[in-house]
PDB file of N, CA and C in Angstrom:
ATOM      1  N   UNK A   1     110.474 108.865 117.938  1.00  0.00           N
ATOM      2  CA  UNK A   1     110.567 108.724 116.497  1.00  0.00           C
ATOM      3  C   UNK A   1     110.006 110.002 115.855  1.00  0.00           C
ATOM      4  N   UNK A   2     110.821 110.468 114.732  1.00  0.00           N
ATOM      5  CA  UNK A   2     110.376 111.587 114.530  1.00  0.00           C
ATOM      6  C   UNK A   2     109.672 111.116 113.077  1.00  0.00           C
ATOM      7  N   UNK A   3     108.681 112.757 112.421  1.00  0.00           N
ATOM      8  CA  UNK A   3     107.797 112.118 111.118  1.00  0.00           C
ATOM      9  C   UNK A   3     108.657 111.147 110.212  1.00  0.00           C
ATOM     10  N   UNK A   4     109.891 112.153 109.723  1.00  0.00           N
ATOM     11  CA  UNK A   4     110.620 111.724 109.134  1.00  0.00           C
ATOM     12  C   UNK A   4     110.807 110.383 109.322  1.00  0.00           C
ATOM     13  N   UNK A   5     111.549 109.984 110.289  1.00  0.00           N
ATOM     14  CA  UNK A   5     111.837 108.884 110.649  1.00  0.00           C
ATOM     15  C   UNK A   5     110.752 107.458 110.556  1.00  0.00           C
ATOM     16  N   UNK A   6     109.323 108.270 110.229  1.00  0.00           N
ATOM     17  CA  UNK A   6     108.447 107.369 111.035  1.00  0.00           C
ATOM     18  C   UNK A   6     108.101 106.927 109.103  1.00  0.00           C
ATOM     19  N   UNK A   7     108.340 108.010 108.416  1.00  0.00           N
ATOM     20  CA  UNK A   7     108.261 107.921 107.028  1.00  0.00           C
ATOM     21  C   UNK A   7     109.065 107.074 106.339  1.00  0.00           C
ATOM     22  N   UNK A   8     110.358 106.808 106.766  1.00  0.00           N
ATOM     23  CA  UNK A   8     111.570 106.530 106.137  1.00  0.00           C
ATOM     24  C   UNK A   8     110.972 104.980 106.251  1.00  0.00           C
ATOM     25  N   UNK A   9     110.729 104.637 107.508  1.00  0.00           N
ATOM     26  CA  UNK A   9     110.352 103.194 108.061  1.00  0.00           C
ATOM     27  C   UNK A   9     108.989 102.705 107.162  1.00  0.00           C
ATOM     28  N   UNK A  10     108.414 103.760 106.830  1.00  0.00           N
ATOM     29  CA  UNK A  10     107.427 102.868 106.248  1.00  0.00           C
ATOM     30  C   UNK A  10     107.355 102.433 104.925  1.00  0.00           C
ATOM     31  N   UNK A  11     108.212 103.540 104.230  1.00  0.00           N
ATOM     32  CA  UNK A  11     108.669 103.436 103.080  1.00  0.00           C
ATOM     33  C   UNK A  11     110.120 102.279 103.004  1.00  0.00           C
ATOM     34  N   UNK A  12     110.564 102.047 103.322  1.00  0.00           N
ATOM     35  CA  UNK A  12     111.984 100.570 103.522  1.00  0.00           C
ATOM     36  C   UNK A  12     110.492  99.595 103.913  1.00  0.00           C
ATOM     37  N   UNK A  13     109.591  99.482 104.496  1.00  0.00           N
ATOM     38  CA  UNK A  13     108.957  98.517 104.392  1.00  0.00           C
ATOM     39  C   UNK A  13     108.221  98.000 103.689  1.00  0.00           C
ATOM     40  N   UNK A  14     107.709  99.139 102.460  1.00  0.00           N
ATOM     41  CA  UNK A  14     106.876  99.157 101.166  1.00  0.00           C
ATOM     42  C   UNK A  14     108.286  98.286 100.271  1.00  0.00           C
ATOM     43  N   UNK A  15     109.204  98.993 100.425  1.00  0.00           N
ATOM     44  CA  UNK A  15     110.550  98.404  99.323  1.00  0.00           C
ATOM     45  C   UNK A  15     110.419  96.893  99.587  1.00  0.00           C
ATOM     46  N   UNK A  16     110.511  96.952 100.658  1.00  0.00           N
ATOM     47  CA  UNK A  16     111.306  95.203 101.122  1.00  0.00           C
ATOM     48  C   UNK A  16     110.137  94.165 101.456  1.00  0.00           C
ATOM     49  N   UNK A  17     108.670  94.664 100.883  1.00  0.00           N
ATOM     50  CA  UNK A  17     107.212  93.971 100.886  1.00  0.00           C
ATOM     51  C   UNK A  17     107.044  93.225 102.976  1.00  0.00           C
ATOM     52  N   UNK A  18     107.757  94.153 104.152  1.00  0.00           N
ATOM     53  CA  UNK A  18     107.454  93.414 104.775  1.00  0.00           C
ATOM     54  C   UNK A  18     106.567  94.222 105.708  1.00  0.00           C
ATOM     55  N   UNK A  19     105.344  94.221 105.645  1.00  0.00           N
ATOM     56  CA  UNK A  19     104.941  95.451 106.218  1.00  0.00           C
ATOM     57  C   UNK A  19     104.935  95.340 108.221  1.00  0.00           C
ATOM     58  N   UNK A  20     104.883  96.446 108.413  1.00  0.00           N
ATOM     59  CA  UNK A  20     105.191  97.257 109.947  1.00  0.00           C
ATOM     60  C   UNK A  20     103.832  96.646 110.754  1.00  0.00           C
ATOM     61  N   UNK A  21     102.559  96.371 110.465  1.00  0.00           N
ATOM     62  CA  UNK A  21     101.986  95.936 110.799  1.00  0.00           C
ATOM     63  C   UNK A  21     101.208  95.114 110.401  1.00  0.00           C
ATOM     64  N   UNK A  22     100.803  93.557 110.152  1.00  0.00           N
ATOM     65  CA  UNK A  22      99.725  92.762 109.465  1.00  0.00           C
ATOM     66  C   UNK A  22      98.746  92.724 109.692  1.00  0.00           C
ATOM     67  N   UNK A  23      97.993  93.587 108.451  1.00  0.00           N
ATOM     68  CA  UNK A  23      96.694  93.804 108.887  1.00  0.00           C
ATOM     69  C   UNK A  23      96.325  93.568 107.209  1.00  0.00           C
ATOM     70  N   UNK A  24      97.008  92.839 106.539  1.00  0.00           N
ATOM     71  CA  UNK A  24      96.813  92.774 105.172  1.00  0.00           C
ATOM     72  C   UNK A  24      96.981  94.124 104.480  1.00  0.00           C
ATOM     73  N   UNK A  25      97.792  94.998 105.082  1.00  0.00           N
ATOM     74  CA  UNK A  25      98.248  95.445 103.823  1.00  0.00           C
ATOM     75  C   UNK A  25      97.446  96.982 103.921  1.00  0.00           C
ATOM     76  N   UNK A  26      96.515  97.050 104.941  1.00  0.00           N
ATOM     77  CA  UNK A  26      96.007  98.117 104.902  1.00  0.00           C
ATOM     78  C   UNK A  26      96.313  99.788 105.524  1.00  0.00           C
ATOM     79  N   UNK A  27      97.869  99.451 106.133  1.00  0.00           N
ATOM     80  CA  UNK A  27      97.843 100.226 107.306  1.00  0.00           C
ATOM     81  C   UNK A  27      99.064 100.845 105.637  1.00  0.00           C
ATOM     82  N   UNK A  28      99.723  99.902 105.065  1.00  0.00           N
ATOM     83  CA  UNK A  28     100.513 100.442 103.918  1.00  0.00           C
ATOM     84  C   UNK A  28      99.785 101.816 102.752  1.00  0.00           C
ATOM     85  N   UNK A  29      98.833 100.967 103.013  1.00  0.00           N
ATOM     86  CA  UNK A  29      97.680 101.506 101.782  1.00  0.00           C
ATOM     87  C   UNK A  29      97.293 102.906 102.298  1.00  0.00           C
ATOM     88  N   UNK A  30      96.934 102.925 103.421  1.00  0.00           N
ATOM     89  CA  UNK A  30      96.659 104.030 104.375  1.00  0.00           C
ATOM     90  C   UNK A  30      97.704 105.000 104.031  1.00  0.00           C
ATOM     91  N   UNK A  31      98.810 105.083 104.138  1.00  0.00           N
ATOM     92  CA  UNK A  31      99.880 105.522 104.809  1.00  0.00           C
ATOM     93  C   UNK A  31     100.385 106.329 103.084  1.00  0.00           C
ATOM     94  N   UNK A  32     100.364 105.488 102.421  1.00  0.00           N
ATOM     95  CA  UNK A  32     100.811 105.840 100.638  1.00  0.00           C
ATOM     96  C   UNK A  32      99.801 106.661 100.362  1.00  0.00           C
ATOM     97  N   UNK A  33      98.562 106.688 100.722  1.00  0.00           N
ATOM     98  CA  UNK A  33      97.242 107.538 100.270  1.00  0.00           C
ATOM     99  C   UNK A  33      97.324 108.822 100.849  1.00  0.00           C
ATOM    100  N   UNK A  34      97.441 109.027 102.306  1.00  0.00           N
ATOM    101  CA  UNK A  34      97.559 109.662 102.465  1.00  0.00           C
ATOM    102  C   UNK A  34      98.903 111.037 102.653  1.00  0.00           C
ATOM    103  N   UNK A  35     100.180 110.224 102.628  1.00  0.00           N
ATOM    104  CA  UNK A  35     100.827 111.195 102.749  1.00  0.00           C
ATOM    105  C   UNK A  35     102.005 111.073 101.412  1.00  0.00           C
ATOM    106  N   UNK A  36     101.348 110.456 100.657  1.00  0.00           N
ATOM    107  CA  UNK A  36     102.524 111.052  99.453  1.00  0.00           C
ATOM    108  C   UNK A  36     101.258 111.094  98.303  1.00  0.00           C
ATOM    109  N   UNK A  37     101.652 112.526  97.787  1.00  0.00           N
ATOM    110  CA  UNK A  37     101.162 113.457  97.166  1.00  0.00           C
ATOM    111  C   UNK A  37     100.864 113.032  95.484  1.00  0.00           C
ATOM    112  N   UNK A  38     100.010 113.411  95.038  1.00  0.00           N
ATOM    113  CA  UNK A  38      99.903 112.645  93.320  1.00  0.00           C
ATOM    114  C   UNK A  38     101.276 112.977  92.754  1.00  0.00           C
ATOM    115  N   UNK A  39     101.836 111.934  92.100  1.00  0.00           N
ATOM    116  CA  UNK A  39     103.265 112.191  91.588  1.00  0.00           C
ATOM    117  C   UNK A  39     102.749 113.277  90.028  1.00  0.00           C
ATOM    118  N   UNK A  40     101.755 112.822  89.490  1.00  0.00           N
ATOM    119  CA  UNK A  40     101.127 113.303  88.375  1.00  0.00           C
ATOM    120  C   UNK A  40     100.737 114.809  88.332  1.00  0.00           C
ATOM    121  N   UNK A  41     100.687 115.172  86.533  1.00  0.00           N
ATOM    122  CA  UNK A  41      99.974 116.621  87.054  1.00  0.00           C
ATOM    123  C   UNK A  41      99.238 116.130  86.031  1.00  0.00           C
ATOM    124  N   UNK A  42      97.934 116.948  85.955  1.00  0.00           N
ATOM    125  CA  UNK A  42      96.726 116.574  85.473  1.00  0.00           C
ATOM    126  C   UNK A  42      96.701 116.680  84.050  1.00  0.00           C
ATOM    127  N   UNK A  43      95.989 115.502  83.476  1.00  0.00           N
ATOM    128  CA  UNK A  43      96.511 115.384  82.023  1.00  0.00           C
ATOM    129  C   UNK A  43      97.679 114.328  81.846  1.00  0.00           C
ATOM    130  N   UNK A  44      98.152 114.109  82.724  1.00  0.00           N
ATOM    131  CA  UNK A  44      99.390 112.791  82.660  1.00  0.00           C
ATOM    132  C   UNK A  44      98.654 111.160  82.551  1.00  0.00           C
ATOM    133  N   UNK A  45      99.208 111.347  81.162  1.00  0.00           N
ATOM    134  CA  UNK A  45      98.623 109.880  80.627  1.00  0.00           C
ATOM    135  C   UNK A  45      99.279 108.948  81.653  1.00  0.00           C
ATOM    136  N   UNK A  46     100.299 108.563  82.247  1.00  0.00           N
ATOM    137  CA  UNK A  46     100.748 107.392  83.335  1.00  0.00           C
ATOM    138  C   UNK A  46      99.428 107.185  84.548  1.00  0.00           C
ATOM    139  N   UNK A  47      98.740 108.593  84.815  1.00  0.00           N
ATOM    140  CA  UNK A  47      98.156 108.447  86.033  1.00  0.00           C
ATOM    141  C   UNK A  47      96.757 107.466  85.361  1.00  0.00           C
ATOM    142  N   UNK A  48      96.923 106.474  86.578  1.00  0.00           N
ATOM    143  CA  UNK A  48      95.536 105.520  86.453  1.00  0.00           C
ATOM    144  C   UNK A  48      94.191 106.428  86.467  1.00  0.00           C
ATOM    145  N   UNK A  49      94.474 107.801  86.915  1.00  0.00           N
ATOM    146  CA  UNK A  49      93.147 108.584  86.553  1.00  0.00           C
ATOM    147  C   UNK A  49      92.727 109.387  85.814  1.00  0.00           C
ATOM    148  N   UNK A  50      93.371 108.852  84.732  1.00  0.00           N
ATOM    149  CA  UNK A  50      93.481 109.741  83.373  1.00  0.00           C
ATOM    150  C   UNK A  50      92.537 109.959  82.446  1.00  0.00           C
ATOM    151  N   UNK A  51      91.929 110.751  82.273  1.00  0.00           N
ATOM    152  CA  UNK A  51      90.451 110.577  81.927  1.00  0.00           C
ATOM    153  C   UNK A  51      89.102 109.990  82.739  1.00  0.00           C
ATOM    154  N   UNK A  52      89.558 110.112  83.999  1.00  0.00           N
ATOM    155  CA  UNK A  52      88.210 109.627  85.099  1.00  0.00           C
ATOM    156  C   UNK A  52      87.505 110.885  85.135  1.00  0.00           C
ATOM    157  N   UNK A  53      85.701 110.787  84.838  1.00  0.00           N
ATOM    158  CA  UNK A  53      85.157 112.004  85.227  1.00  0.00           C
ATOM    159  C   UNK A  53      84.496 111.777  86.722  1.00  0.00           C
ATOM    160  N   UNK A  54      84.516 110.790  87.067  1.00  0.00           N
ATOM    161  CA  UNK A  54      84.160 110.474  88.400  1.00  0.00           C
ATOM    162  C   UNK A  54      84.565 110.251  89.683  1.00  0.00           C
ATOM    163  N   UNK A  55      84.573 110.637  90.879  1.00  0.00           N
ATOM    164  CA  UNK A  55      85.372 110.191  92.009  1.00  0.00           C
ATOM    165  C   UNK A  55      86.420 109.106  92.114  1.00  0.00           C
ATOM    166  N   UNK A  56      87.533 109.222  92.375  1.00  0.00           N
ATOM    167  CA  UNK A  56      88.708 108.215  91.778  1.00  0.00           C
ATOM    168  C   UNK A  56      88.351 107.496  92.763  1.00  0.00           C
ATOM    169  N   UNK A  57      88.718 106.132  93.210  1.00  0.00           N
ATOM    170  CA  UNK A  57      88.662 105.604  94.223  1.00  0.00           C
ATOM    171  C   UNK A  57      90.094 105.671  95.233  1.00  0.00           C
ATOM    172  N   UNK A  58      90.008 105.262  96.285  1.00  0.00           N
ATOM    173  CA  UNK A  58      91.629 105.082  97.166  1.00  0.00           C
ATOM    174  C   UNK A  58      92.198 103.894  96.657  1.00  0.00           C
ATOM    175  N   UNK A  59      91.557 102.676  96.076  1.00  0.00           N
ATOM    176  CA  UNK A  59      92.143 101.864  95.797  1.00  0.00           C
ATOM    177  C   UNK A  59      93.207 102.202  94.328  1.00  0.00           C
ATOM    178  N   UNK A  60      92.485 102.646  93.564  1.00  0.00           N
ATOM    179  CA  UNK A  60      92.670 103.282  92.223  1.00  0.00           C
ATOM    180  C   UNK A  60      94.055 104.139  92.167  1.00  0.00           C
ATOM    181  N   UNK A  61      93.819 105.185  93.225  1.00  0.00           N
ATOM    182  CA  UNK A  61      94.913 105.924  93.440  1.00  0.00           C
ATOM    183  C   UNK A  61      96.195 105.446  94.522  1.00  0.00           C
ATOM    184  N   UNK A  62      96.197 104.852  95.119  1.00  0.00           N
ATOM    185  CA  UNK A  62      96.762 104.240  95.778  1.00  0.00           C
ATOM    186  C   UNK A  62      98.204 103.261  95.281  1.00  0.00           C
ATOM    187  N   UNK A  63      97.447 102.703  94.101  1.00  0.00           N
ATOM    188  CA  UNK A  63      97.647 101.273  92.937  1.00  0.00           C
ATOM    189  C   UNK A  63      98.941 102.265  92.417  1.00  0.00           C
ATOM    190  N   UNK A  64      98.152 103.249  91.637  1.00  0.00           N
ATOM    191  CA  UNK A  64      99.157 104.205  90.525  1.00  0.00           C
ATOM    192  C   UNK A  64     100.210 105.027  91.778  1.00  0.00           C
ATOM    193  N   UNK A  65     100.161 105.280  92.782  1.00  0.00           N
ATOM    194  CA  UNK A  65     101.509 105.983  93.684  1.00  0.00           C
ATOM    195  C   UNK A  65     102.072 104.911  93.902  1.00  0.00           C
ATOM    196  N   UNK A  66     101.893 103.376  93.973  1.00  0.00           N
ATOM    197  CA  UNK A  66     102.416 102.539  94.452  1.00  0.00           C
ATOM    198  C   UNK A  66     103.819 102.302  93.299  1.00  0.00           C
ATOM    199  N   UNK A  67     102.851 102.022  92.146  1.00  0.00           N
ATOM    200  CA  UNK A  67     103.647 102.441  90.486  1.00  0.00           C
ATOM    201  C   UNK A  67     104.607 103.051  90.188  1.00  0.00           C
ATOM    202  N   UNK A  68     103.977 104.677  90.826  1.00  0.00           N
ATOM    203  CA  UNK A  68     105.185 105.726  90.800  1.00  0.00           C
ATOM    204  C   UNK A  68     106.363 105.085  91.992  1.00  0.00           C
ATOM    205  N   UNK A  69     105.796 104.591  92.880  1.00  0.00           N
ATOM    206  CA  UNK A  69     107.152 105.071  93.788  1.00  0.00           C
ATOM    207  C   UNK A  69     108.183 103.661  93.675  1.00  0.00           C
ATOM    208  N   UNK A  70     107.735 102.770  92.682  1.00  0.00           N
ATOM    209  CA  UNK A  70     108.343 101.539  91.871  1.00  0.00           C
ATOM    210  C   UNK A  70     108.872 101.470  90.865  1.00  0.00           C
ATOM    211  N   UNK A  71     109.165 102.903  89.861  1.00  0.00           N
ATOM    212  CA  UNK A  71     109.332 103.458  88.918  1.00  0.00           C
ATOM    213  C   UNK A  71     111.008 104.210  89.178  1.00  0.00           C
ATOM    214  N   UNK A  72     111.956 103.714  88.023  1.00  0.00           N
ATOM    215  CA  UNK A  72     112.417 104.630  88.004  1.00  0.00           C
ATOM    216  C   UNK A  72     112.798 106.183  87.569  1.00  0.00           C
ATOM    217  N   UNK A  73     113.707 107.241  88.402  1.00  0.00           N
ATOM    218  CA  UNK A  73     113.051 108.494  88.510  1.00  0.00           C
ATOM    219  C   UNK A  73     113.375 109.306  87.226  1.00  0.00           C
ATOM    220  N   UNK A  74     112.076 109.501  86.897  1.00  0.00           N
ATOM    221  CA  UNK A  74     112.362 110.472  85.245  1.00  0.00           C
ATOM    222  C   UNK A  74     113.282 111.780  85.311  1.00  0.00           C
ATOM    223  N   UNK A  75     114.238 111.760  84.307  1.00  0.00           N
ATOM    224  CA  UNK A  75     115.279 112.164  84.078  1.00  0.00           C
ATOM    225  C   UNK A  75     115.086 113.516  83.196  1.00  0.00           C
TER     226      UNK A  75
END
Protein backbone atom coordinates (compact mmCIF):
# COMPACT_ATOMS: atom_id res chain seq x y z
CA UNK A 1 0.00 0.00 0.00
CA UNK A 2 1.37 3.05 -0.96
CA UNK A 3 1.06 6.74 1.24
CA UNK A 4 -1.25 7.77 -1.14
CA UNK A 5 -3.20 4.93 -1.11
CA UNK A 6 -2.97 4.54 2.59
CA UNK A 7 -4.43 8.32 2.61
CA UNK A 8 -7.18 7.85 0.18
CA UNK A 9 -8.43 4.88 2.62
CA UNK A 10 -8.51 6.86 5.46
CA UNK A 11 -10.07 9.65 4.15
CA UNK A 12 -13.33 7.34 2.29
CA UNK A 13 -13.42 6.22 5.88
CA UNK A 14 -13.73 9.71 7.57
CA UNK A 15 -16.58 10.29 4.57
CA UNK A 16 -18.50 7.13 5.16
CA UNK A 17 -18.10 7.53 9.40
CA UNK A 18 -16.72 3.85 9.33
CA UNK A 19 -13.48 3.98 10.76
CA UNK A 20 -10.32 1.50 9.73
CA UNK A 21 -9.77 0.76 13.17
CA UNK A 22 -12.11 0.90 16.56
CA UNK A 23 -10.46 2.44 18.91
CA UNK A 24 -13.14 5.19 19.29
CA UNK A 25 -12.21 7.31 16.91
CA UNK A 26 -8.75 8.00 17.84
CA UNK A 27 -6.57 6.52 15.26
CA UNK A 28 -9.04 9.07 12.80
CA UNK A 29 -8.21 11.95 14.99
CA UNK A 30 -4.57 11.02 14.83
CA UNK A 31 -4.35 10.72 11.28
CA UNK A 32 -6.49 14.33 10.38
CA UNK A 33 -4.02 16.08 12.94
CA UNK A 34 -1.38 15.07 11.74
CA UNK A 35 -1.22 14.91 8.13
CA UNK A 36 -3.57 17.41 6.70
CA UNK A 37 -2.29 20.74 7.00
CA UNK A 38 -4.36 23.96 8.55
CA UNK A 39 -6.79 24.64 5.71
CA UNK A 40 -6.71 28.34 7.26
CA UNK A 41 -4.31 31.21 6.98
CA UNK A 42 -3.93 33.17 9.99
CA UNK A 43 -6.48 35.68 10.74
CA UNK A 44 -9.28 33.41 9.16
CA UNK A 45 -12.30 34.01 11.09
CA UNK A 46 -13.72 30.12 10.12
CA UNK A 47 -10.61 28.73 12.00
CA UNK A 48 -11.76 27.53 15.58
CA UNK A 49 -8.41 29.27 16.51
CA UNK A 50 -9.18 32.51 15.79
CA UNK A 51 -8.12 34.71 18.23
CA UNK A 52 -6.50 31.93 20.61
CA UNK A 53 -3.44 33.47 22.42
CA UNK A 54 -2.73 30.19 23.89
CA UNK A 55 -1.63 26.69 22.84
CA UNK A 56 -4.52 25.38 20.61
CA UNK A 57 -5.37 22.07 21.67
CA UNK A 58 -5.43 18.72 19.13
CA UNK A 59 -8.83 18.35 20.00
CA UNK A 60 -9.66 22.01 19.01
CA UNK A 61 -7.79 21.73 15.86
CA UNK A 62 -8.65 18.59 14.82
CA UNK A 63 -12.72 19.55 15.28
CA UNK A 64 -12.13 22.71 12.74
CA UNK A 65 -10.04 20.32 9.81
CA UNK A 66 -12.72 17.92 10.38
CA UNK A 67 -15.19 21.10 9.37
CA UNK A 68 -13.00 22.03 6.62
CA UNK A 69 -12.77 18.77 5.04
CA UNK A 70 -16.94 18.61 5.43
CA UNK A 71 -17.23 21.87 3.80
CA UNK A 72 -17.88 22.63 0.53
CA UNK A 73 -14.81 23.82 -1.65
CA UNK A 74 -14.59 27.69 -1.77
CA UNK A 75 -14.89 28.94 -5.10
Amino acid sequence: MTNLENMIDNLKAIKEDSPLVDDGGSAEEAFVYYNIPCPYTMGDKRAHCYNCDSCIPREMCSACKYEWLNQEVDT
